[in-house]
C-alpha atoms as a PDB file:
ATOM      1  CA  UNK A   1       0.000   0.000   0.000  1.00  0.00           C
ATOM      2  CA  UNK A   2       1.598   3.524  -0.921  1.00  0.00           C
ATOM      3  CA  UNK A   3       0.713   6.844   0.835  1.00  0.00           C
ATOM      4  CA  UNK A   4       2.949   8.778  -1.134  1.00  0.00           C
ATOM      5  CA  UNK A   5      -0.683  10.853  -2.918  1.00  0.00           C
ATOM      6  CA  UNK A   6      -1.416  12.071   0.328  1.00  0.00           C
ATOM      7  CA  UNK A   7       1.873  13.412   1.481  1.00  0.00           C
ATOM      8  CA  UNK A   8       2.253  15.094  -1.694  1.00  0.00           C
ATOM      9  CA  UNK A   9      -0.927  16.481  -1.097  1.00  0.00           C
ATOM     10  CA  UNK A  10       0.181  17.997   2.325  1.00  0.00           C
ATOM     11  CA  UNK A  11      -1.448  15.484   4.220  1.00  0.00           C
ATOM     12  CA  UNK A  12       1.538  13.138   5.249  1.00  0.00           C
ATOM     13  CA  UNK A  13       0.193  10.296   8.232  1.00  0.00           C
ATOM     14  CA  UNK A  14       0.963  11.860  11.793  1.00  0.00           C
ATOM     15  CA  UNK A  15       4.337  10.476  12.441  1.00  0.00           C
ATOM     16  CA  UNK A  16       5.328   9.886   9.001  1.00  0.00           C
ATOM     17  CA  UNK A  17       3.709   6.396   8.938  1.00  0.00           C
ATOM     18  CA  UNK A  18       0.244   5.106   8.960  1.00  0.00           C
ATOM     19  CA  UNK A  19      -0.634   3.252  12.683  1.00  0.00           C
ATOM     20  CA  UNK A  20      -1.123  -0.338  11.961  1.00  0.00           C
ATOM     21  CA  UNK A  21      -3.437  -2.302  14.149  1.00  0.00           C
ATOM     22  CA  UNK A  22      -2.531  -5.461  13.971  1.00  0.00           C
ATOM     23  CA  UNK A  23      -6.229  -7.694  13.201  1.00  0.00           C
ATOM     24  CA  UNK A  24      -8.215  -4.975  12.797  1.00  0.00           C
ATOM     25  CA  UNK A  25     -10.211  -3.845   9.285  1.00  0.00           C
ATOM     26  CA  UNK A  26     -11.969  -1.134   8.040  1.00  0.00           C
ATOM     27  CA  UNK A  27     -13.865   0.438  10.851  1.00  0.00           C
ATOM     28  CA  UNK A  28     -11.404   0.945  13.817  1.00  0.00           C
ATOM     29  CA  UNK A  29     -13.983   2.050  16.329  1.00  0.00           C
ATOM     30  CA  UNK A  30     -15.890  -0.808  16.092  1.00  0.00           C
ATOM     31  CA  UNK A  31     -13.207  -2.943  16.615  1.00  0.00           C
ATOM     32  CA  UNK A  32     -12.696  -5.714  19.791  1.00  0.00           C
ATOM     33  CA  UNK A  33     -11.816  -3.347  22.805  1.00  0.00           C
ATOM     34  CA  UNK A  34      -7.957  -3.816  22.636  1.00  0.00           C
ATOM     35  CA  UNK A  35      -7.684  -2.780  19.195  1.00  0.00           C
ATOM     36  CA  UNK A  36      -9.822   0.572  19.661  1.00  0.00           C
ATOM     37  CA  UNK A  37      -8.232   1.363  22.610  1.00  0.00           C
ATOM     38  CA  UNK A  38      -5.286   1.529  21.144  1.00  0.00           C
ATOM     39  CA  UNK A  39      -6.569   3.713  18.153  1.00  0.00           C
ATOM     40  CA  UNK A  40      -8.385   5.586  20.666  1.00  0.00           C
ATOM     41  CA  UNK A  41      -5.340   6.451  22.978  1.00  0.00           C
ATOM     42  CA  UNK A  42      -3.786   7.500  19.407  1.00  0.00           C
ATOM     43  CA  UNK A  43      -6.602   9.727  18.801  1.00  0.00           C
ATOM     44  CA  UNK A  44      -6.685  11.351  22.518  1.00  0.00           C
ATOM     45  CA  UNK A  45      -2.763  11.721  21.874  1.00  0.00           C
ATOM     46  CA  UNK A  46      -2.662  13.274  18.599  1.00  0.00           C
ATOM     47  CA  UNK A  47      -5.545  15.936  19.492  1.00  0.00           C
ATOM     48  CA  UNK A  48      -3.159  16.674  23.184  1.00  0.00           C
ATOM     49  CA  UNK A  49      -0.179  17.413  21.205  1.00  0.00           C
ATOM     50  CA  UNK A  50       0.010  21.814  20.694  1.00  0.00           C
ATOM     51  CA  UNK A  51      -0.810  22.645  16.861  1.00  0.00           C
ATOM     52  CA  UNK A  52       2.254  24.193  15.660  1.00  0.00           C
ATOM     53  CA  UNK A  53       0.527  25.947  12.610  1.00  0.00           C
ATOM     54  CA  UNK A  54      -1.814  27.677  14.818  1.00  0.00           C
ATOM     55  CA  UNK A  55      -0.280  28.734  17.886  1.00  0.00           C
ATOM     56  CA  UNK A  56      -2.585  28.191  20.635  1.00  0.00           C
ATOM     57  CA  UNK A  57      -5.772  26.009  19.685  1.00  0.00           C
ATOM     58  CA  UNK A  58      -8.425  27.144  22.840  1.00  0.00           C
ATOM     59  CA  UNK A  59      -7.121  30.567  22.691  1.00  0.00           C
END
């Protein structure tokens, strides 16, 4: 699988790489509980990091 039309785009996965789940498909949320939590702590992790581009998000 190449993600190279999105990073040209602008759009590059956070971290450089896609996260891979090991077992789980298509709809990550509705996954067995140990595979969404760990797309979930992803999730609550990417949205806690500061947003360089915009200085201070709740502002």
């Amino acid at each position: 699988m190449k993600f190279a039309p999105r990073a040209a785009a602008g759009y590059p996965c956070e971290g450089g790489k896609p996260l891979v789940i090991k077992g789980a498909y298509h709809e990550i949320l509705f996954e067995k509980d140990a595979m969404r939590s760990v797309a979930l702590n992803a999730i609550v992790e990417f949205f806690n990091k500061p947003n360089l581009s915009s200085g201070n998000r709740f502002a």
